[in-house]
Structure formats: C-alpha cells, structure tokens
C-alpha atoms as a PDB file:
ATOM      1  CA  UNK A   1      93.764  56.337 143.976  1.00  0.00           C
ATOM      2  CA  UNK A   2      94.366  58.288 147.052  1.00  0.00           C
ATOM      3  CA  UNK A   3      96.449  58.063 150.637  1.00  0.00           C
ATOM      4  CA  UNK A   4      95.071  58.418 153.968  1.00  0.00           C
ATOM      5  CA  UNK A   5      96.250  59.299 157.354  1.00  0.00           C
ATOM      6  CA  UNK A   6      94.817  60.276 160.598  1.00  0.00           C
ATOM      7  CA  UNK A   7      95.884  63.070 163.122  1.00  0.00           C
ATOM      8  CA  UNK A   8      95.270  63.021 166.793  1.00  0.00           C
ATOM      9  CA  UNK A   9      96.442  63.037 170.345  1.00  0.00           C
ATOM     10  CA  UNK A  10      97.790  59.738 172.071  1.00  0.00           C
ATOM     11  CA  UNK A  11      96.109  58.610 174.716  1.00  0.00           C
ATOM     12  CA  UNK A  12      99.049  58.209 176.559  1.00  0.00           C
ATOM     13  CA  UNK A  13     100.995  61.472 176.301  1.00  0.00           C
ATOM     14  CA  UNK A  14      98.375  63.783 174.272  1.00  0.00           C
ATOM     15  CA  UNK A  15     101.263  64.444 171.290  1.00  0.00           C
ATOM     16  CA  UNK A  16      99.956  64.661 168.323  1.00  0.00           C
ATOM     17  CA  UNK A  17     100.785  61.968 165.891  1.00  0.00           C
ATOM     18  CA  UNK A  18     100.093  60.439 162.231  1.00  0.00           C
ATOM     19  CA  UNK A  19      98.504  57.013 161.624  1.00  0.00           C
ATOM     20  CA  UNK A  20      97.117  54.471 159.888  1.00  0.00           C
ATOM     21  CA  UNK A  21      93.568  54.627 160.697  1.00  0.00           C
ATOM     22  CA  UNK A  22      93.152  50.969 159.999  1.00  0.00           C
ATOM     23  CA  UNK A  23      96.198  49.985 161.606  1.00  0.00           C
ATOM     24  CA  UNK A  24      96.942  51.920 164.716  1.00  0.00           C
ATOM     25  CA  UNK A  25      96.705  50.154 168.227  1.00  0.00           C
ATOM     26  CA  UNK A  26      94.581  51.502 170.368  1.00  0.00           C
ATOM     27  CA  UNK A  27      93.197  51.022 173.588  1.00  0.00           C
ATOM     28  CA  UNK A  28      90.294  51.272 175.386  1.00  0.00           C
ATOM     29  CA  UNK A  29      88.999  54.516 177.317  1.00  0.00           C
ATOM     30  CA  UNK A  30      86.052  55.084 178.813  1.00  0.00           C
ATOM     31  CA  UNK A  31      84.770  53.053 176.660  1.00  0.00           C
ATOM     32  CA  UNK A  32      86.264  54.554 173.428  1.00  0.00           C
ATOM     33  CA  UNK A  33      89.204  53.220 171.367  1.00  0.00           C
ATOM     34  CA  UNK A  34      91.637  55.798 171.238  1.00  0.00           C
ATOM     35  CA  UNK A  35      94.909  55.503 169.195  1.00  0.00           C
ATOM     36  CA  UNK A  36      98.284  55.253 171.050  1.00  0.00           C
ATOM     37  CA  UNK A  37     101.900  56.005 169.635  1.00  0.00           C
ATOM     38  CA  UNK A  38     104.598  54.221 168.928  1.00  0.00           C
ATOM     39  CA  UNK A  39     106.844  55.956 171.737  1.00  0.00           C
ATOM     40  CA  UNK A  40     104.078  55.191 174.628  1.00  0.00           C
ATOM     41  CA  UNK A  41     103.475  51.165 173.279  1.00  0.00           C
ATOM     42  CA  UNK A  42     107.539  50.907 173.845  1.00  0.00           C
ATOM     43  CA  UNK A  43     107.050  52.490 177.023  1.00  0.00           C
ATOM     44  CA  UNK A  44     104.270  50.497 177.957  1.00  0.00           C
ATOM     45  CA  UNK A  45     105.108  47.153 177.088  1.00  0.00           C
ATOM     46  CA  UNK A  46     107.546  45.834 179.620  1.00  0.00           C
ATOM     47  CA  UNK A  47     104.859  47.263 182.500  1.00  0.00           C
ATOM     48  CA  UNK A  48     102.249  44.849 180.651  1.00  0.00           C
ATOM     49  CA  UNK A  49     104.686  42.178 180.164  1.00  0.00           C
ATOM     50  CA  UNK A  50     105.831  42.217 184.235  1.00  0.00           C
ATOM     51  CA  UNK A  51     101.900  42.177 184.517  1.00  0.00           C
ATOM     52  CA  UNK A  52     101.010  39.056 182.627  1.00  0.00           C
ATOM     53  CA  UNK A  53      99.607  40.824 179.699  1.00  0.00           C
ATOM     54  CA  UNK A  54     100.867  40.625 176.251  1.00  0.00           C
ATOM     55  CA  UNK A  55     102.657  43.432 174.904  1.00  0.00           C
ATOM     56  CA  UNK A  56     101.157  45.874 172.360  1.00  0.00           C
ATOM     57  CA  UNK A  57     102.400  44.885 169.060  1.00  0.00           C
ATOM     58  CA  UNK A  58     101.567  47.340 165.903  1.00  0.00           C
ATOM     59  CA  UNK A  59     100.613  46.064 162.819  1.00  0.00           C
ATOM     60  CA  UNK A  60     102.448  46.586 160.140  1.00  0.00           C
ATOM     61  CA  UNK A  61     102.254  50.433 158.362  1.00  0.00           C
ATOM     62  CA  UNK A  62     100.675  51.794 161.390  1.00  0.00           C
ATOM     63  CA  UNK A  63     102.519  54.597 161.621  1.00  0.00           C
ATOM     64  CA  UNK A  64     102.416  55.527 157.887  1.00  0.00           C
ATOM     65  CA  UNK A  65      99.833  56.443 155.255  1.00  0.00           C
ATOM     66  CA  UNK A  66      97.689  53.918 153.785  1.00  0.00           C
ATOM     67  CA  UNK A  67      95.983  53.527 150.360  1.00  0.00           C
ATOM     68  CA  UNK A  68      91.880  54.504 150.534  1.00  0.00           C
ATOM     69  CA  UNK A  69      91.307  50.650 149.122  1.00  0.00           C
ATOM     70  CA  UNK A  70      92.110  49.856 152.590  1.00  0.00           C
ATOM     71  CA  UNK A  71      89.279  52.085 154.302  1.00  0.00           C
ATOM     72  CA  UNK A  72      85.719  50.380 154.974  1.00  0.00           C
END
C-alpha cells in the first residue's frame, strides 16, 4: 500500500503546491482543469460570493497525501 501526491503550479499564483490528485479543486482554463491552492480559493471566495457564485469549497484531504486505493 502506497501514498500519492501531486506537484504543480496554481493556476492562480503559479506557486508550487502538494495535492490530492483526487481531491484538489480546480478550475477550468482554456478548457483544462487546473488545480488551485488553498491560499488563492480563500482569496477568491468572497469575489465569487459578491458575484452570485458559490464559493470554492475543498474536499476533505485535498491538500494532503492520499492512499493509491483512492486513484482510478
């Protein structure tokens, strides 16, 4: 039994940062989903909510390892 985590820019301020491949929110970019960090979803939210939209809310263990069982 094994972990897994992914590595790779945000979308919304190109840092670097660890995820849940399963669980990370993401959004849509040119027609890609492309993970977003925890630090831009908090910064993002209250623009979305003043918008109408619903905020971003992470799953769960997004932001940490999870076991391979959960992989497709």
């Amino acid at each position: 039994m094994g972990y897994v985590f992914a590595t790779s820019p945000c979308i919304g301020c190109r840092r670097i940062f660890s995820y849940n491949p399963m669980r990370v929110p993401s959004i849509t970019y040119h027609g890609t989903r492309e993970p977003i960090c925890q630090d831009c979803v908090n910064r993002v939210n209250p623009m979305r909510i003043a918008n109408g939209l619903d905020p971003i809310v992470p799953l769960p263990g997004a932001y940490e390892v999870c076991d391979e069982w959960e992989l497709p």
